[in-house]
C-alpha atoms as a PDB file:
ATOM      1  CA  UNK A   1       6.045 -23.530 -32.040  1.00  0.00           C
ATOM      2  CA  UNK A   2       4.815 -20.232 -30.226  1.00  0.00           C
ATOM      3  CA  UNK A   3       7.299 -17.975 -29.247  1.00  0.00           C
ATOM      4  CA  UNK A   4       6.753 -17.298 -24.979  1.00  0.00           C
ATOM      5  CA  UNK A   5       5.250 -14.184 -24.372  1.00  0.00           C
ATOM      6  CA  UNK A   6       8.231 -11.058 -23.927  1.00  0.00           C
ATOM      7  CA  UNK A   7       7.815  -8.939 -20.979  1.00  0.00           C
ATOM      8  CA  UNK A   8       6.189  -5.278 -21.256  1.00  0.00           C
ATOM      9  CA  UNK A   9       7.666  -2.544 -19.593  1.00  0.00           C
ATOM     10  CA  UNK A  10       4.967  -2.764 -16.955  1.00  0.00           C
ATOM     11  CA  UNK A  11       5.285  -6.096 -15.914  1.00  0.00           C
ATOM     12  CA  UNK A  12       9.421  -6.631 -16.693  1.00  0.00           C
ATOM     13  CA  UNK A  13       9.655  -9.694 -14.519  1.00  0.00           C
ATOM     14  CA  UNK A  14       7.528 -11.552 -16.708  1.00  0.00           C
ATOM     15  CA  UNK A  15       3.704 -13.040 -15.877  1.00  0.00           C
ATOM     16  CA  UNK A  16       4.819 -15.932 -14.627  1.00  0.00           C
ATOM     17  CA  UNK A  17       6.990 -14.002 -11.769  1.00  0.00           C
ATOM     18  CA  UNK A  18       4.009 -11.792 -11.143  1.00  0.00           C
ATOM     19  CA  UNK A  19       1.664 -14.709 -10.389  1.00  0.00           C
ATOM     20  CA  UNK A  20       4.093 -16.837  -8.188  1.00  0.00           C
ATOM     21  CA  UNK A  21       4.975 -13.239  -6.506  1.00  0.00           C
ATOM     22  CA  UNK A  22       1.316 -12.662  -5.662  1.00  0.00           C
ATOM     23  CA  UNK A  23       1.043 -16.211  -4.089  1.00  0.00           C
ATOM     24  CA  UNK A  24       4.112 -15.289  -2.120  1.00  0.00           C
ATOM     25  CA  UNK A  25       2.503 -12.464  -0.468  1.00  0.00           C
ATOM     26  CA  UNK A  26      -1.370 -14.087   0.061  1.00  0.00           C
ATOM     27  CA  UNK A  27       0.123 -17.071   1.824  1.00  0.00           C
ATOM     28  CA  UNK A  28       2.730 -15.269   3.987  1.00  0.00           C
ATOM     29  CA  UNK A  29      -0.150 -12.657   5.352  1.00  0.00           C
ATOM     30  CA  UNK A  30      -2.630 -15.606   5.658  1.00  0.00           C
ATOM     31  CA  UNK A  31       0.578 -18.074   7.680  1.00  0.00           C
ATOM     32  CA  UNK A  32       1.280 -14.998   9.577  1.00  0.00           C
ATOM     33  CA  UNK A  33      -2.309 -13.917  10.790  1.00  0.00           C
ATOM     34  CA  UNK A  34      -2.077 -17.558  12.337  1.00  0.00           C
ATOM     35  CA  UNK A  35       0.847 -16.715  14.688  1.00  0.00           C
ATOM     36  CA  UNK A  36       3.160 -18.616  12.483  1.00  0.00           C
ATOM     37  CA  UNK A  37       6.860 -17.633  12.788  1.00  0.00           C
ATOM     38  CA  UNK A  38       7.873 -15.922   9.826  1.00  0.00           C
ATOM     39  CA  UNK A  39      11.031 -17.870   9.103  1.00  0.00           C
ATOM     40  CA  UNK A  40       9.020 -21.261   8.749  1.00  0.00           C
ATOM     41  CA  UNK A  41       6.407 -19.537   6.351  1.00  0.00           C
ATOM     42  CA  UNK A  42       9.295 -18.496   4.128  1.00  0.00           C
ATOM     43  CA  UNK A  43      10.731 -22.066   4.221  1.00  0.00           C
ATOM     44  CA  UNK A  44       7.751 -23.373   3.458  1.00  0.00           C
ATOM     45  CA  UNK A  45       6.252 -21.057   1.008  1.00  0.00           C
ATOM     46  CA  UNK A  46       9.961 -21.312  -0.780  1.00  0.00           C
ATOM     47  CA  UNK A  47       8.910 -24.982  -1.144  1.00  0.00           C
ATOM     48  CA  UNK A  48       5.720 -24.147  -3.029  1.00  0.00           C
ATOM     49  CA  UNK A  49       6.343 -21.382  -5.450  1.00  0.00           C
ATOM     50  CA  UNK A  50       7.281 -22.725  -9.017  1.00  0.00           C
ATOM     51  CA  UNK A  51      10.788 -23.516  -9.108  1.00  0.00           C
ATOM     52  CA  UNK A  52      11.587 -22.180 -12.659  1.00  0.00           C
ATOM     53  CA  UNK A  53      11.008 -18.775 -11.842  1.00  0.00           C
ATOM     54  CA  UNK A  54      13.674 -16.405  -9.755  1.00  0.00           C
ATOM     55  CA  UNK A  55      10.865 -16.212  -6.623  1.00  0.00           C
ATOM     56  CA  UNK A  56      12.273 -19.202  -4.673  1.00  0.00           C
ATOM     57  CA  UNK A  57      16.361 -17.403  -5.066  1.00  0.00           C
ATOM     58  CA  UNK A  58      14.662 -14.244  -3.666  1.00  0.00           C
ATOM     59  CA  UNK A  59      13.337 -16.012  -0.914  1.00  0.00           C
ATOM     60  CA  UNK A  60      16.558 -17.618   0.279  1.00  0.00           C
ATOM     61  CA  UNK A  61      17.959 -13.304   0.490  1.00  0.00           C
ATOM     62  CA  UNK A  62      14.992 -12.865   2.331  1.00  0.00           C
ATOM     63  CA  UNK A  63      15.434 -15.628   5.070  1.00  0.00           C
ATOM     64  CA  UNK A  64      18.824 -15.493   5.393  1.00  0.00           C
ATOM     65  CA  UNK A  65      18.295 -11.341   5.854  1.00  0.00           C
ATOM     66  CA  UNK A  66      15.676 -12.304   8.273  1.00  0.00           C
ATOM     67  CA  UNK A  67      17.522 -14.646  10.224  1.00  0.00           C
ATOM     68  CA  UNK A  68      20.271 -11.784  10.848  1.00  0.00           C
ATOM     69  CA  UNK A  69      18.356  -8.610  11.212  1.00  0.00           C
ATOM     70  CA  UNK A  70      14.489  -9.294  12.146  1.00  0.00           C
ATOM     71  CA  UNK A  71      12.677  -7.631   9.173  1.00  0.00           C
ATOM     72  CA  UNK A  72      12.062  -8.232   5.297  1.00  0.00           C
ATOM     73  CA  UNK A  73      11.108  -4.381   4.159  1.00  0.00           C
ATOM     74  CA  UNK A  74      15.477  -3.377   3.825  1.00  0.00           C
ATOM     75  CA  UNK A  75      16.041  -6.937   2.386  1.00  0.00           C
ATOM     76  CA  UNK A  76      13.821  -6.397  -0.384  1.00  0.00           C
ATOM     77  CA  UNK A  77      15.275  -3.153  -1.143  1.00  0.00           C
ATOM     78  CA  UNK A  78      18.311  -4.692  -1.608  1.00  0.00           C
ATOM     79  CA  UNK A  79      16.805  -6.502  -4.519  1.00  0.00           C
ATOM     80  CA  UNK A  80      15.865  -3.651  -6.571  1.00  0.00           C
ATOM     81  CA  UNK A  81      16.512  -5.630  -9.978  1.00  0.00           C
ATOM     82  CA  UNK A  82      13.785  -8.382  -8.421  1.00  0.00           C
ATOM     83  CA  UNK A  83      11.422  -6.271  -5.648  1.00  0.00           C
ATOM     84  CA  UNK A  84      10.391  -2.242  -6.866  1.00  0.00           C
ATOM     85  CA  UNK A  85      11.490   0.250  -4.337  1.00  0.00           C
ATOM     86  CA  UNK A  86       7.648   0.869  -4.267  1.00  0.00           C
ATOM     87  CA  UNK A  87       7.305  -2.779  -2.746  1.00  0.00           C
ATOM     88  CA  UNK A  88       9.755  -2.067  -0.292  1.00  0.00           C
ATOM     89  CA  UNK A  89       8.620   0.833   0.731  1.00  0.00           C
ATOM     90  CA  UNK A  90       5.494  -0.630   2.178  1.00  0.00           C
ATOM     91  CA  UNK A  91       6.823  -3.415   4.146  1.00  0.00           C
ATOM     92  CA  UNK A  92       9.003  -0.734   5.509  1.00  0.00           C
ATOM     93  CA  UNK A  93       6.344   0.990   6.687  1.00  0.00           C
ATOM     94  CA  UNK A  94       4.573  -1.960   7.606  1.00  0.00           C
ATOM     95  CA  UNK A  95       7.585  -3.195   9.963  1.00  0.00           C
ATOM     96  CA  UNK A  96       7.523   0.636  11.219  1.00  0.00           C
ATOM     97  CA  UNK A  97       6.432   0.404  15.358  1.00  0.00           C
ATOM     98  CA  UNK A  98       5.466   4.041  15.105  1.00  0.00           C
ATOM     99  CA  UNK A  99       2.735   3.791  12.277  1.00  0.00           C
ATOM    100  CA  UNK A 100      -0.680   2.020  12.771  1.00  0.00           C
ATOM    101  CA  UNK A 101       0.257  -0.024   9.421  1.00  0.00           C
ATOM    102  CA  UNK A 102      -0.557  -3.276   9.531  1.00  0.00           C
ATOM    103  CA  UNK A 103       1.819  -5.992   7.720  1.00  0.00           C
ATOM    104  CA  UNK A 104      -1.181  -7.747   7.036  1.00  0.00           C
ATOM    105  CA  UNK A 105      -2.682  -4.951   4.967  1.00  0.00           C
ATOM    106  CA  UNK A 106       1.081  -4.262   3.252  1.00  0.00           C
ATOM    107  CA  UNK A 107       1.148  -7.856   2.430  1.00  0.00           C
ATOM    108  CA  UNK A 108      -2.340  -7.445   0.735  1.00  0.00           C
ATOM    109  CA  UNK A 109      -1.764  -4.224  -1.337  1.00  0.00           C
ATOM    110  CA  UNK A 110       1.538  -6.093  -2.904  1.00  0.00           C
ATOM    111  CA  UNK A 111      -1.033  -8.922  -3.394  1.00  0.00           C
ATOM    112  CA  UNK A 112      -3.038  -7.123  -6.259  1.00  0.00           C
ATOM    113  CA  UNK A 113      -0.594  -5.106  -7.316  1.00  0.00           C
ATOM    114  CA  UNK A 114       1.262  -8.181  -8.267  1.00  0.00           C
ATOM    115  CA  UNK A 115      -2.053  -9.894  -9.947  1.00  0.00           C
ATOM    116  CA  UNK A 116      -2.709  -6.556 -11.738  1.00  0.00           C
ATOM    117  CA  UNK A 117       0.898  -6.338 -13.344  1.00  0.00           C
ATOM    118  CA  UNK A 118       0.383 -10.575 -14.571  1.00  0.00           C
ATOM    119  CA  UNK A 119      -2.669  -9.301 -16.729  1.00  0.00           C
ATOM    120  CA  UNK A 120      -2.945  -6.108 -18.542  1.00  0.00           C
ATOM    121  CA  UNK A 121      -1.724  -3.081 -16.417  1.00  0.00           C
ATOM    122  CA  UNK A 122      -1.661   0.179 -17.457  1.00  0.00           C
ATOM    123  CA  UNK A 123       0.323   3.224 -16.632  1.00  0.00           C
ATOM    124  CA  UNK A 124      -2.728   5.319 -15.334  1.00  0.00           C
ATOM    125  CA  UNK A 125      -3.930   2.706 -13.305  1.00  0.00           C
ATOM    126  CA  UNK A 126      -0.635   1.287 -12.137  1.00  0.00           C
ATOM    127  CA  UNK A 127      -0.463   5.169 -10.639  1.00  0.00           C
ATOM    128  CA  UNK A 128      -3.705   5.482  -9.434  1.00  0.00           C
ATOM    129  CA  UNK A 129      -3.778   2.646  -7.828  1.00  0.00           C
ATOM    130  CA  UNK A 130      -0.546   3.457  -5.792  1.00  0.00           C
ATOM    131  CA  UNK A 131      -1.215   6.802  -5.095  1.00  0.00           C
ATOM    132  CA  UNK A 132      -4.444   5.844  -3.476  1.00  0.00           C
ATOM    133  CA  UNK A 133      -2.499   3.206  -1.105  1.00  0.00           C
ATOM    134  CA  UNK A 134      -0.210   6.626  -0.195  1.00  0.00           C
ATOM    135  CA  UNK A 135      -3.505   8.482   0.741  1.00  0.00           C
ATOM    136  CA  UNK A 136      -5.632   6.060   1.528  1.00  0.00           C
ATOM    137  CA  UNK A 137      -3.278   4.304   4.581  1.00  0.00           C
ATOM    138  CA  UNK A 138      -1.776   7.989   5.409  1.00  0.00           C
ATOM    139  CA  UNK A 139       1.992   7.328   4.237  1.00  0.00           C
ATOM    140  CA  UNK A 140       4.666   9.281   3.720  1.00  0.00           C
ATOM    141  CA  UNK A 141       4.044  11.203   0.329  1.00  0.00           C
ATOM    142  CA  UNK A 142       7.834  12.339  -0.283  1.00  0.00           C
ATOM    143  CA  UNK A 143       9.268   9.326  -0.105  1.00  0.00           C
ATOM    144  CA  UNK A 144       6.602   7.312  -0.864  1.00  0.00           C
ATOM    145  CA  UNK A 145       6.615   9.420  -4.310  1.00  0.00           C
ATOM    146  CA  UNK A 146      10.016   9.122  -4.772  1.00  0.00           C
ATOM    147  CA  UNK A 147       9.325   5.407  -4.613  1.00  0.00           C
ATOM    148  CA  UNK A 148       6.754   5.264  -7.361  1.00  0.00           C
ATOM    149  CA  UNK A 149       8.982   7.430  -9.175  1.00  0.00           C
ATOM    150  CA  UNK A 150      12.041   4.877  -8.874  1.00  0.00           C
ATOM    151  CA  UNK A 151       9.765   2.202 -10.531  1.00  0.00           C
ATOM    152  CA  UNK A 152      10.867   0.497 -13.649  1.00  0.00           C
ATOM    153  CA  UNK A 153       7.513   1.139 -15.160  1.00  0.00           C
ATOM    154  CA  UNK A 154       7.755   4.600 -15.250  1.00  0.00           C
ATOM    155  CA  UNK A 155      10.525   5.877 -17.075  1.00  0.00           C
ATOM    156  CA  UNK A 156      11.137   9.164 -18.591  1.00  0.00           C
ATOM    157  CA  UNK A 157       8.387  11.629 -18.666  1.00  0.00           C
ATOM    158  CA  UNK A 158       6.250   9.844 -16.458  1.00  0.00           C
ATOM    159  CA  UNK A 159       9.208   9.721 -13.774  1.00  0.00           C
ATOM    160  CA  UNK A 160       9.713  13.212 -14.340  1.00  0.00           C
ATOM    161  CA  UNK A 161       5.960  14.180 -13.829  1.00  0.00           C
ATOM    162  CA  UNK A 162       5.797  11.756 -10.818  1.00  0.00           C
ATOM    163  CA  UNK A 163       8.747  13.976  -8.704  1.00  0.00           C
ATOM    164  CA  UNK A 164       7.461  17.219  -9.891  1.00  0.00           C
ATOM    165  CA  UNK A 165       3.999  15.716  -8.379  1.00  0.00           C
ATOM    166  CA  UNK A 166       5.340  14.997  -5.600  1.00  0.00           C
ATOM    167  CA  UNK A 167       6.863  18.491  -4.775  1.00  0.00           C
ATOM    168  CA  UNK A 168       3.506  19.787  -5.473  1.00  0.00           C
ATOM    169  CA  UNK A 169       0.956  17.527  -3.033  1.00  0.00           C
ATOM    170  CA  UNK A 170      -1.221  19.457  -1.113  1.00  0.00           C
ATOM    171  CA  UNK A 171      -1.086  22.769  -3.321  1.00  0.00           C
ATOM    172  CA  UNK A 172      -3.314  21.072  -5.881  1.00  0.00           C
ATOM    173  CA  UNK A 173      -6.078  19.346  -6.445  1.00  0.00           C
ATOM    174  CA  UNK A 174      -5.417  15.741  -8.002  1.00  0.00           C
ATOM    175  CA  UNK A 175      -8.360  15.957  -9.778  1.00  0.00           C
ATOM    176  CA  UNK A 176      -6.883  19.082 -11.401  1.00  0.00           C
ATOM    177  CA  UNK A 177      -3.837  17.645 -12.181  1.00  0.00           C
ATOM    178  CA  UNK A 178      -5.134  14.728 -13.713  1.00  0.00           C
ATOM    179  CA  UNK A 179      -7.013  16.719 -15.626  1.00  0.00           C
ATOM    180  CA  UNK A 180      -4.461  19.247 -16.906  1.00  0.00           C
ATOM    181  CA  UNK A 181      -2.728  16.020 -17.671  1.00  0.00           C
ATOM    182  CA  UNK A 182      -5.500  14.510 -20.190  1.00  0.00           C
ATOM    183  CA  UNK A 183      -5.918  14.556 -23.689  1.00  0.00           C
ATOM    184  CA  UNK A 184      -9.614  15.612 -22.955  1.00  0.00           C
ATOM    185  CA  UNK A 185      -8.135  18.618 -21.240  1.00  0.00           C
ATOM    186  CA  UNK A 186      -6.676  19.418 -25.098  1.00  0.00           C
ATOM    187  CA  UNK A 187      -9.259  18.476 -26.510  1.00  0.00           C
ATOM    188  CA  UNK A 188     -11.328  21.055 -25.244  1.00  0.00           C
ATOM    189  CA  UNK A 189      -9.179  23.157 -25.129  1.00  0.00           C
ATOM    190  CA  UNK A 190      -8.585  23.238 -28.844  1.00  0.00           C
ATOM    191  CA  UNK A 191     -12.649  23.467 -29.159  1.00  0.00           C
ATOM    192  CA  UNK A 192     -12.313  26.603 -27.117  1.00  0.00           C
ATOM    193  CA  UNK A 193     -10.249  28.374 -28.956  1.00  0.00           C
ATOM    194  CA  UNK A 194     -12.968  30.040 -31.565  1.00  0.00           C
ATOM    195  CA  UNK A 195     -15.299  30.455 -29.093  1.00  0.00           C
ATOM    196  CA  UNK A 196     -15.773  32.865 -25.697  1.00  0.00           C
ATOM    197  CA  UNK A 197     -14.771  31.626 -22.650  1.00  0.00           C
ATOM    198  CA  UNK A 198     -17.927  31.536 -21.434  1.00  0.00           C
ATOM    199  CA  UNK A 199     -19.577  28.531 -23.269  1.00  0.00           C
ATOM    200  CA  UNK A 200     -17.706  26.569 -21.641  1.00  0.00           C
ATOM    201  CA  UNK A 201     -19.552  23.346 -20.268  1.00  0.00           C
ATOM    202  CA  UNK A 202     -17.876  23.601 -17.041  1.00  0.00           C
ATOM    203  CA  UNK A 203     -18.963  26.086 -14.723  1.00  0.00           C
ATOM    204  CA  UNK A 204     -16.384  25.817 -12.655  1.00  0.00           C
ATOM    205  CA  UNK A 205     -13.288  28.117 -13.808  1.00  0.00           C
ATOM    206  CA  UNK A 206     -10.187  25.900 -16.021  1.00  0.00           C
ATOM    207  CA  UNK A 207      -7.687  25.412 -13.453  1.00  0.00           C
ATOM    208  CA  UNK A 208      -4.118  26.744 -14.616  1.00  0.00           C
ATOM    209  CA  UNK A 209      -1.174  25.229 -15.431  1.00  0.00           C
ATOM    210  CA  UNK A 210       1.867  26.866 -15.442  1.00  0.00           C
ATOM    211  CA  UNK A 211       3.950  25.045 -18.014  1.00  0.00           C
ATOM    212  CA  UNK A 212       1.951  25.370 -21.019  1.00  0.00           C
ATOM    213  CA  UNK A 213       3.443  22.073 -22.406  1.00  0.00           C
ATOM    214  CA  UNK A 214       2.256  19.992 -20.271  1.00  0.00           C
ATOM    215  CA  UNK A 215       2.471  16.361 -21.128  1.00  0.00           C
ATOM    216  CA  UNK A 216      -0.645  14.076 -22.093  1.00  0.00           C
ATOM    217  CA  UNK A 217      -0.586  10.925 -19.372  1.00  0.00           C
ATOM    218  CA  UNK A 218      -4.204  10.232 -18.999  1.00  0.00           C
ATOM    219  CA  UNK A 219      -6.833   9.781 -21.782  1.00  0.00           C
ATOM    220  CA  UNK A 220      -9.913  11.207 -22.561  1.00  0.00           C
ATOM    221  CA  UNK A 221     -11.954   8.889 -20.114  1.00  0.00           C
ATOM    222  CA  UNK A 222      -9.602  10.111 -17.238  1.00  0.00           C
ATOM    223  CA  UNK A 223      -9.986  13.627 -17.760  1.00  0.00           C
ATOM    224  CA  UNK A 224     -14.329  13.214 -18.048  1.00  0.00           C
ATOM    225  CA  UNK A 225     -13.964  12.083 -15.126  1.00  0.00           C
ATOM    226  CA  UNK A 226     -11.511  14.461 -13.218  1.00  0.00           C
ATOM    227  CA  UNK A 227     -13.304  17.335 -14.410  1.00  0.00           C
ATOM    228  CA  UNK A 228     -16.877  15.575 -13.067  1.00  0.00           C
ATOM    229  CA  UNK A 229     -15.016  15.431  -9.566  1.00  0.00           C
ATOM    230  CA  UNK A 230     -13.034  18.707  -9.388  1.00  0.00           C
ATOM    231  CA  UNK A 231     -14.039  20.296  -5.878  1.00  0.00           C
ATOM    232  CA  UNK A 232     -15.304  16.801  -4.661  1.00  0.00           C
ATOM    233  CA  UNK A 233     -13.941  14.582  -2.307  1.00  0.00           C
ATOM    234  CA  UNK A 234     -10.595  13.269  -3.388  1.00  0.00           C
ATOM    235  CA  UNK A 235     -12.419   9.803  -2.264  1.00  0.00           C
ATOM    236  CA  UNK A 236     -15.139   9.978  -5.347  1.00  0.00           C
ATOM    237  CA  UNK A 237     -12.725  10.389  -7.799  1.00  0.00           C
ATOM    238  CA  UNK A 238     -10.414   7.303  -6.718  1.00  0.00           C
ATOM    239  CA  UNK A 239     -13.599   5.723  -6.876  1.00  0.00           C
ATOM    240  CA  UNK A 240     -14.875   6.785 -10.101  1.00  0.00           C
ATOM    241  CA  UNK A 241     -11.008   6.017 -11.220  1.00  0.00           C
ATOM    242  CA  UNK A 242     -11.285   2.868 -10.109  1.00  0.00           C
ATOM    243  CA  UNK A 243     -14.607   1.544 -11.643  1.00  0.00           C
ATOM    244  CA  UNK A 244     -14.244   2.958 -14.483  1.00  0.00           C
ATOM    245  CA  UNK A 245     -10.423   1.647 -15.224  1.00  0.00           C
ATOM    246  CA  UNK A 246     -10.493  -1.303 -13.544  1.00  0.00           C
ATOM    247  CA  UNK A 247      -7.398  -1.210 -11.552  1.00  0.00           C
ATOM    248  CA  UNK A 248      -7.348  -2.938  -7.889  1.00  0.00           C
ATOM    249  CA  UNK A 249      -9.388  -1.025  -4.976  1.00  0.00           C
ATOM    250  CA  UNK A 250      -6.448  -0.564  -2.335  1.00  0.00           C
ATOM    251  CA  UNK A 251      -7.284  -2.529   1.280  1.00  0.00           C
ATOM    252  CA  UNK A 252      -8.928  -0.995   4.046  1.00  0.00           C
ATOM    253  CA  UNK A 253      -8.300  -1.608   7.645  1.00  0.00           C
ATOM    254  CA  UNK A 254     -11.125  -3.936   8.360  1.00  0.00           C
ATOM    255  CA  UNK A 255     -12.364  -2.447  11.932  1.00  0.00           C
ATOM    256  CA  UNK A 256     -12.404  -5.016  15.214  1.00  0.00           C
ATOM    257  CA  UNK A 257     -15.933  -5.736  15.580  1.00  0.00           C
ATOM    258  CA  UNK A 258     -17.627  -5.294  19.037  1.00  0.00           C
ATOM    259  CA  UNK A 259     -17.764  -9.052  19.777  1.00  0.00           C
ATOM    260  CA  UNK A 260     -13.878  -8.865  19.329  1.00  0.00           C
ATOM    261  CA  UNK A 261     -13.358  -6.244  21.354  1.00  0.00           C
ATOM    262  CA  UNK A 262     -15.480  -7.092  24.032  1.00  0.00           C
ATOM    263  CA  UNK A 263     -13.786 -10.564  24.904  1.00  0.00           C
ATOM    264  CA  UNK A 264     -10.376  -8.768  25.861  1.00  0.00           C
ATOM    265  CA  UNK A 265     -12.199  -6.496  28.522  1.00  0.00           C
ATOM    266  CA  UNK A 266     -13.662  -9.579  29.844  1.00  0.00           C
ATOM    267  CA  UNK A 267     -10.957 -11.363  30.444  1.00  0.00           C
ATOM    268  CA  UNK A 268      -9.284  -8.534  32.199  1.00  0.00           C
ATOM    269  CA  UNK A 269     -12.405  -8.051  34.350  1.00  0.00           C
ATOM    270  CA  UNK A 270     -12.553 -11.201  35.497  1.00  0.00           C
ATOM    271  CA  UNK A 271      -8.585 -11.631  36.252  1.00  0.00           C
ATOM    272  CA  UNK A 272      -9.033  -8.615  38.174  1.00  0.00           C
ATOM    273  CA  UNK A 273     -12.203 -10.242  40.195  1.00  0.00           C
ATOM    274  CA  UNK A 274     -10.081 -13.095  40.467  1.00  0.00           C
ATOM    275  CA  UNK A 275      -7.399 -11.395  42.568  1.00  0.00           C
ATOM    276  CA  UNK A 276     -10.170  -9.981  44.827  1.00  0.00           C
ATOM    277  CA  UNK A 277     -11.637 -12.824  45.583  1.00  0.00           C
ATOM    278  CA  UNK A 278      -7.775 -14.209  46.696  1.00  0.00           C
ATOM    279  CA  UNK A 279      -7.509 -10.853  48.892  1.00  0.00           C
ATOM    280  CA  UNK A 280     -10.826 -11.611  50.451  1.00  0.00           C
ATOM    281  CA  UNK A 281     -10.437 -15.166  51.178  1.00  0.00           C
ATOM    282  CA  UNK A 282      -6.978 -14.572  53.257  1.00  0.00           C
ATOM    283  CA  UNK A 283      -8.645 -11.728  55.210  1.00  0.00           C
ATOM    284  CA  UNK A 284     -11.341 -14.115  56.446  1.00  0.00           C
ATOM    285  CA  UNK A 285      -8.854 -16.745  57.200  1.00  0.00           C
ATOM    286  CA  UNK A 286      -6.798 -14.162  59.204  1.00  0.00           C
ATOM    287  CA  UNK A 287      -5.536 -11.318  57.455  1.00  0.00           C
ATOM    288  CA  UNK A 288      -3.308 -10.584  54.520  1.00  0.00           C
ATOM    289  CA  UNK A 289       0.333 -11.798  55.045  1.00  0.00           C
ATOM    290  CA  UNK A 290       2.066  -8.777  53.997  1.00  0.00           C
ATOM    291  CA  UNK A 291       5.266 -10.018  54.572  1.00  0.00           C
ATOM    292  CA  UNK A 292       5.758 -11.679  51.393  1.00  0.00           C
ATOM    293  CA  UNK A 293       5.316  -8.298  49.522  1.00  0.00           C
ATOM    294  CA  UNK A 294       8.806  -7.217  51.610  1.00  0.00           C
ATOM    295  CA  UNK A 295      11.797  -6.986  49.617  1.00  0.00           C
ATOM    296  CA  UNK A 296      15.104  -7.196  51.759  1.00  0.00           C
ATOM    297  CA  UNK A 297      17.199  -4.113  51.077  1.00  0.00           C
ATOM    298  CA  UNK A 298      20.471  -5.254  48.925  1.00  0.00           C
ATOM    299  CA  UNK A 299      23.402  -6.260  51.503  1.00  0.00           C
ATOM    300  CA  UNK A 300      21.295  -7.243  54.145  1.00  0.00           C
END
């Protein structure tokens, strides 16, 4: 008999939790974006999920949490052993009325992050990928950090780089960083050290780095392509990241269409000729009764 398969530090729920938690989150944005309230979707979706995983007690937390305070994003951090502060933290800011972040979209980004961790994730990309939702939907990079940071998959140096990161966002250039951080960063370095700094294949100066031991997260694919994209547009190296390590590409706000927009400002148009055509009918029949716009004064 084959022994089941253990969990990896990057996935420590298991594949089977991932898979059932990425269901979980497609289904409740799709039940949702069809006006459905979001009590009955967890009932119902509670129904589906597979039973011998710890998905459908999570659920029951998260309805009866809903049921007493209106919003999922501080019930799931309250399952920090189950949900990763990093999860949290977007339906937080999803469920935020002063951010234009939809739920829909939040839903969606915990949607492939979950299908990434059931295959074969990676630390680089598990990063990548969520520092890209961070700049990519305009969130909060301190505490957004400090949720990345609080994730079980990165523990020790990587948590330790992660906060020192995240004290350091918008001095540096990520592309630096990542490649400061990269064993091809070494690697040429090493090569460099017999020869004048000037045969260098980069034309662009070495960035510097002020802690000489700096520790080697990213490979020697990762720094290529950093160093290809220093000066760029942060955008071309997320993209370059992204092909080329084949971690999710974050959603995008999917903008209304014309036809979409156009049907709203119709229907206001004609409510609005609507009324006018009231107000001109009573003036031909013999004036506007204003009387029923009085309101007695209180007492009388």
């Amino acid at each position: 008999m084959g022994s089941e398969p253990q969990p990896s530090p990057l996935a420590p729920l298991g594949r089977e939790e991932y898979i059932e938690q990425a269901h979980f989150f497609r289904a409740l944005a799709e039940r949702l974006e069809s006006n459905v309230p979001a009590q009955e979707v967890l009932q119902s979706v509670r129904e589906e999920v597979l039973a011998t995983t710890k998905l459908p007690l999570a659920i029951d937390f998260l309805l009866g949490e809903l049921r007493h305070e209106g919003v999922l994003g501080p019930a799931m951090s309250l399952l920090p052993h189950y949900f990763t502060p990093f999860q949290a933290y977007i339906v937080q800011e999803s469920e935020n009325e002063r951010l234009r972040f939809d739920l829909r979209v939040g839903l969606e980004i915990l949607r492939r992050e979950a299908e990434y961790r059931a295959n074969e994730p990676t630390h680089q990309g598990l990063f990548l990928y969520q520092f890209e939702v961070l700049c990519r939907n305009r969130l909060g990079y301190d505490h957004g950090m400090e949720a990345i940071a609080k994730d079980p998959a990165f523990a020790g140096v990587w948590r330790d780089w992660i906060r020192k990161l995240r004290r350091q966002i918008g001095m540096v250039d990520i592309a630096d960083v990542i490649y400061v951080h990269s064993e091809y960063y070494w690697q040429r370095q090493r090569a460099n050290e017999h020869s004048a700094r000037a045969s260098s294949s980069s034309t662009l100066p070495e960035p510097r780095e002020t802690n000489n031991d700096a520790p080697v997260l990213f490979g020697e694919r990762e720094g290529r392509i950093a160093l290809a994209n220093r000066k760029k547009d942060p955008l071309y190296l997320f993209s370059s990241l992204n092909r080329q390590l084949g971690y999710p590409e974050p959603p995008r706000v999917t903008p209304v269409g014309k036809e979409q927009a156009l049907l709203p400002q119709l229907a206001r148009r004609l409510e609005q000729l609507e009324t006018r055509l009231k107000i001109m009918e009573e003036e031909q029949r013999g004036g506007i009764d204003l009387s029923k716009f009085y309101e007695r004064p209180p007492g009388m």
